[in-house]
C-alpha atoms as a PDB file:
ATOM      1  CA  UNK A   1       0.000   0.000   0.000  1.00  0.00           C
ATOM      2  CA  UNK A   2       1.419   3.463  -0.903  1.00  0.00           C
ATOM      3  CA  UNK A   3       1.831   5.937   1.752  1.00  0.00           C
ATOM      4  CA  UNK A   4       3.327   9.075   2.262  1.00  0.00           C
ATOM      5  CA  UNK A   5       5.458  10.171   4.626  1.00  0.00           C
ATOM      6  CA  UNK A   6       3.142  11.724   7.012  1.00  0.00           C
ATOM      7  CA  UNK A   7       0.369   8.769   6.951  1.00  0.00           C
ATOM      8  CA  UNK A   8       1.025   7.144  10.684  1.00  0.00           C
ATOM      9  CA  UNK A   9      -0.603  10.897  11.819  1.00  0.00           C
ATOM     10  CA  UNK A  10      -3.132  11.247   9.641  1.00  0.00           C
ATOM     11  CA  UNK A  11      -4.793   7.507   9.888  1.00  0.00           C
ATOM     12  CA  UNK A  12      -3.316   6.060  13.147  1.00  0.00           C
ATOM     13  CA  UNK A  13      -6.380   3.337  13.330  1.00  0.00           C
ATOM     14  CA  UNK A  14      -6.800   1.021  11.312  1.00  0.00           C
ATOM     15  CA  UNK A  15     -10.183   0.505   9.708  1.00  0.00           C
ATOM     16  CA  UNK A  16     -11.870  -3.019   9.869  1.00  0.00           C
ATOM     17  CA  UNK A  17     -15.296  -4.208   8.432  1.00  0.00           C
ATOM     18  CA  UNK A  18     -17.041  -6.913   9.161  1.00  0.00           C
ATOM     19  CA  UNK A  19     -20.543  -6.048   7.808  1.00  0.00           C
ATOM     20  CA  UNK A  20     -20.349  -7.689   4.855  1.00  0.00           C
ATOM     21  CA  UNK A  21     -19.446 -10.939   6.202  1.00  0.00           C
ATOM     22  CA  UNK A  22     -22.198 -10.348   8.915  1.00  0.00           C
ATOM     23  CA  UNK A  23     -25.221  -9.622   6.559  1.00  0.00           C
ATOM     24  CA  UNK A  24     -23.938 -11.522   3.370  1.00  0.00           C
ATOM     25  CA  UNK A  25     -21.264 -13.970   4.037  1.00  0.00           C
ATOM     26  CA  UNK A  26     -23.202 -17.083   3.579  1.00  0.00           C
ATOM     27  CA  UNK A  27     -25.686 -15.740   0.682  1.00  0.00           C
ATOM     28  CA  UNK A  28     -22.924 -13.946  -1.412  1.00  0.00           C
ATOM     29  CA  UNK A  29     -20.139 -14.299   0.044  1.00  0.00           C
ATOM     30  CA  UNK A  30     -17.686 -12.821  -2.455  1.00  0.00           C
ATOM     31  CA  UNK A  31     -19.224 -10.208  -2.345  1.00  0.00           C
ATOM     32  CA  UNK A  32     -19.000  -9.930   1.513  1.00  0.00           C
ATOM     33  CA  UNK A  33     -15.530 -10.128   0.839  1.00  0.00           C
ATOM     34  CA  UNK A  34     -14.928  -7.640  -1.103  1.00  0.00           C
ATOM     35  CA  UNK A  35     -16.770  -5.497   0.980  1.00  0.00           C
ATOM     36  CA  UNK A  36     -14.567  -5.843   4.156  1.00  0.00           C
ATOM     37  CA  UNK A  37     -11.432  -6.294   2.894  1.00  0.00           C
ATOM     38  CA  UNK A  38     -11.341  -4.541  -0.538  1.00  0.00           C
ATOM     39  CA  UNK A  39     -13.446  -1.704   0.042  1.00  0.00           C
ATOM     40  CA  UNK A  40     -12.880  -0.830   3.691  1.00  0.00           C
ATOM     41  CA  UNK A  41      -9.846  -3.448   4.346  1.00  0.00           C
ATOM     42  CA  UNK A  42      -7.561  -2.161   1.714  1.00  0.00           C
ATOM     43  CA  UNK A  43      -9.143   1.188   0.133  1.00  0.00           C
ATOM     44  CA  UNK A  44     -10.604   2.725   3.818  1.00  0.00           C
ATOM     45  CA  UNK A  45      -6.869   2.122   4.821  1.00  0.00           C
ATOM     46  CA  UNK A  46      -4.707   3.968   2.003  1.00  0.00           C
ATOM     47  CA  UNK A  47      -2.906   6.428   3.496  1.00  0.00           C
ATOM     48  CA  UNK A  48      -2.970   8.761   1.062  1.00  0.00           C
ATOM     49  CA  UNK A  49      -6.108  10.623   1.955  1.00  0.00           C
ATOM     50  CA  UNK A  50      -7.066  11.329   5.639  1.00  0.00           C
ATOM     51  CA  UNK A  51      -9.888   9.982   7.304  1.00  0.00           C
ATOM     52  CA  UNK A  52     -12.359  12.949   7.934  1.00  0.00           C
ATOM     53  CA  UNK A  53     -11.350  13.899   3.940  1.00  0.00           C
ATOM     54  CA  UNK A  54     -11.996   9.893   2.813  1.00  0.00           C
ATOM     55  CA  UNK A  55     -15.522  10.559   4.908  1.00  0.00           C
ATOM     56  CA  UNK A  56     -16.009  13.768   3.248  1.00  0.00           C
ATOM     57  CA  UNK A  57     -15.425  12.714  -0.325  1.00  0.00           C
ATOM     58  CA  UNK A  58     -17.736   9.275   0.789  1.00  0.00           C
ATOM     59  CA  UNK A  59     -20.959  11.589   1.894  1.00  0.00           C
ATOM     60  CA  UNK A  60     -20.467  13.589  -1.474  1.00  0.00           C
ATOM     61  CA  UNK A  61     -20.378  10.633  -3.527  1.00  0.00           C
ATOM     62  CA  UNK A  62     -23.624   8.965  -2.021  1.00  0.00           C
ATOM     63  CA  UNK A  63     -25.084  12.340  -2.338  1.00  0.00           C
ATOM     64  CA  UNK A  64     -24.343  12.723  -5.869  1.00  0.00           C
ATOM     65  CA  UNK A  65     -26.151   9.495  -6.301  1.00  0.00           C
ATOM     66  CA  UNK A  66     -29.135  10.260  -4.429  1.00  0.00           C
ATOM     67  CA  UNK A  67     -28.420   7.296  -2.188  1.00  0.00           C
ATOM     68  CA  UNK A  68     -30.346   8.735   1.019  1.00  0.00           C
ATOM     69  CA  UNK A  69     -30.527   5.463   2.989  1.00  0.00           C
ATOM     70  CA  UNK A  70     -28.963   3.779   6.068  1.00  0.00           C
ATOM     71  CA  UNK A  71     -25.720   3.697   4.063  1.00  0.00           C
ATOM     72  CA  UNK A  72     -25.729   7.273   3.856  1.00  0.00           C
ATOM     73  CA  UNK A  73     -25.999   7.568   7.611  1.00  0.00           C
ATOM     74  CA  UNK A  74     -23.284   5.019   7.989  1.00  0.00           C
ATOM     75  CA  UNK A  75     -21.408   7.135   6.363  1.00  0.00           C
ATOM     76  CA  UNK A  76     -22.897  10.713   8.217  1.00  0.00           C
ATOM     77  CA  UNK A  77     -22.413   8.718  11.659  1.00  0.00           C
ATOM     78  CA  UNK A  78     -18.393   7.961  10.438  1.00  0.00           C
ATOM     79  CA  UNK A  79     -17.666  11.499   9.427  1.00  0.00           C
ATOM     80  CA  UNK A  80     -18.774  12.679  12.676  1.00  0.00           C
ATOM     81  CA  UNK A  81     -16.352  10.199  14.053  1.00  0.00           C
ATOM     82  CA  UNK A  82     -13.265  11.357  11.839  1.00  0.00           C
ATOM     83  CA  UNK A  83     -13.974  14.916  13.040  1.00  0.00           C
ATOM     84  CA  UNK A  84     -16.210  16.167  10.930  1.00  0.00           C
ATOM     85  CA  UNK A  85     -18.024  19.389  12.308  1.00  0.00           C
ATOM     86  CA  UNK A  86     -21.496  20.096  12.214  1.00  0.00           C
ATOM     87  CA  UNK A  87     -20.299  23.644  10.079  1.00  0.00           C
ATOM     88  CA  UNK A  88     -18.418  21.547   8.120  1.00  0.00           C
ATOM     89  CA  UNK A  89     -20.947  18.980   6.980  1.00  0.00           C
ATOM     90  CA  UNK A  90     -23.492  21.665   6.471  1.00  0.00           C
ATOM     91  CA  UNK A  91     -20.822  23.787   4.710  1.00  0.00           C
ATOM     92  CA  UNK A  92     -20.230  20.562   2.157  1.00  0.00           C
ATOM     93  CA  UNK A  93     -23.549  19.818   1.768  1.00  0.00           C
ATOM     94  CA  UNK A  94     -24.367  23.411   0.759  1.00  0.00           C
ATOM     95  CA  UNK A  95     -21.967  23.476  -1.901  1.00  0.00           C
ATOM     96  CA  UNK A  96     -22.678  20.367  -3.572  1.00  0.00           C
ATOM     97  CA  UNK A  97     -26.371  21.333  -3.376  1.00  0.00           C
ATOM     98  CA  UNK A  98     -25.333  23.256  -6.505  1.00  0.00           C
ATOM     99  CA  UNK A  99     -24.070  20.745  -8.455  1.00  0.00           C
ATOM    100  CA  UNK A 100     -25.788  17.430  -7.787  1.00  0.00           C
ATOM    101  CA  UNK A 101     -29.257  18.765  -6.855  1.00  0.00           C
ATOM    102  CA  UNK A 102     -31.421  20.538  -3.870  1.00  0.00           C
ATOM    103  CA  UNK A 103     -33.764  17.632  -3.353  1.00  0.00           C
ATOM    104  CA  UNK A 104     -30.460  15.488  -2.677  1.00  0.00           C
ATOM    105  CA  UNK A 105     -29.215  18.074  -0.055  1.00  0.00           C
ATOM    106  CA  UNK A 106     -32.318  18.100   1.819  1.00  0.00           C
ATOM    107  CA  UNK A 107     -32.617  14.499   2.179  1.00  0.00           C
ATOM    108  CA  UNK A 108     -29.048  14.712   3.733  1.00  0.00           C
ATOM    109  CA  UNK A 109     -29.801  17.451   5.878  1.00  0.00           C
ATOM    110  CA  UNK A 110     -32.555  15.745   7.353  1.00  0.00           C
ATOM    111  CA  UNK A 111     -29.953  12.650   8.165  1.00  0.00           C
ATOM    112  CA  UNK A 112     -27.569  14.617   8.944  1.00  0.00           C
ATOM    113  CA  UNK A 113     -29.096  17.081  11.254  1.00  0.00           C
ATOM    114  CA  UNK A 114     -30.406  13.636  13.291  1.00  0.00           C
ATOM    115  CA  UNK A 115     -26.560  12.588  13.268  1.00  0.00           C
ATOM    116  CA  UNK A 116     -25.272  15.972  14.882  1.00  0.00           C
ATOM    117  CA  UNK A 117     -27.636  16.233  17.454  1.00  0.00           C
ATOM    118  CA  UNK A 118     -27.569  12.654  18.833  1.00  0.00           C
END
């Protein structure tokens, strides 16, 4: 895995998924597989993007697709967790309000303001 110089500050956990193998592994279980350690076991953990910017960049993405579901709060819930502020989700959500639709932000204002004040 490539990583810069400055990567043991920026991500100094290490991210592990087991929710594929937990809700899939016997039904599809490649795809459970990829899931954990693909997805979150090997792309979650490249140091070459922070955490609370990997979050970021994840909410965006989801939002872009309209994807408003319990994924999407996942993701809300881990932002929060990586440091993501309140100003800083709203500020993100603002801006790409512009350029992948207003419905789309208010659906993840509504998630997100239930994330921020639990």
């Amino acid at each position: 895995m490539p990583q810069n110089e400055n990567s043991e500050n920026q991500n100094p956990q290490k991210i592990v998924q087991t929710a594929g193998r937990a809700a899939l592994g016997e039904f599809a279980p490649d795809f459970a597989r990829f899931n954990d350690d693909i997805l979150f076991g090997e792309n979650w953990n490249n140091h070459d993007i922070d955490l609370k910017t990997r979050c970021i960049i994840t909410v965006v993405a989801l939002m872009a697709q309209g994807i408003t579901d319990s994924s999407l709060k996942y993701h809300l819930e881990n932002a929060k967790k990586n440091g993501v502020t309140k100003n800083e989700i709203s500020a993100v959500v603002t801006h790409v309000a512009f350029y992948a639709g207003w419905p789309k932000a208010w659906s993840v204002f509504n998630l997100a303001k239930q994330v921020w004040t639990e």
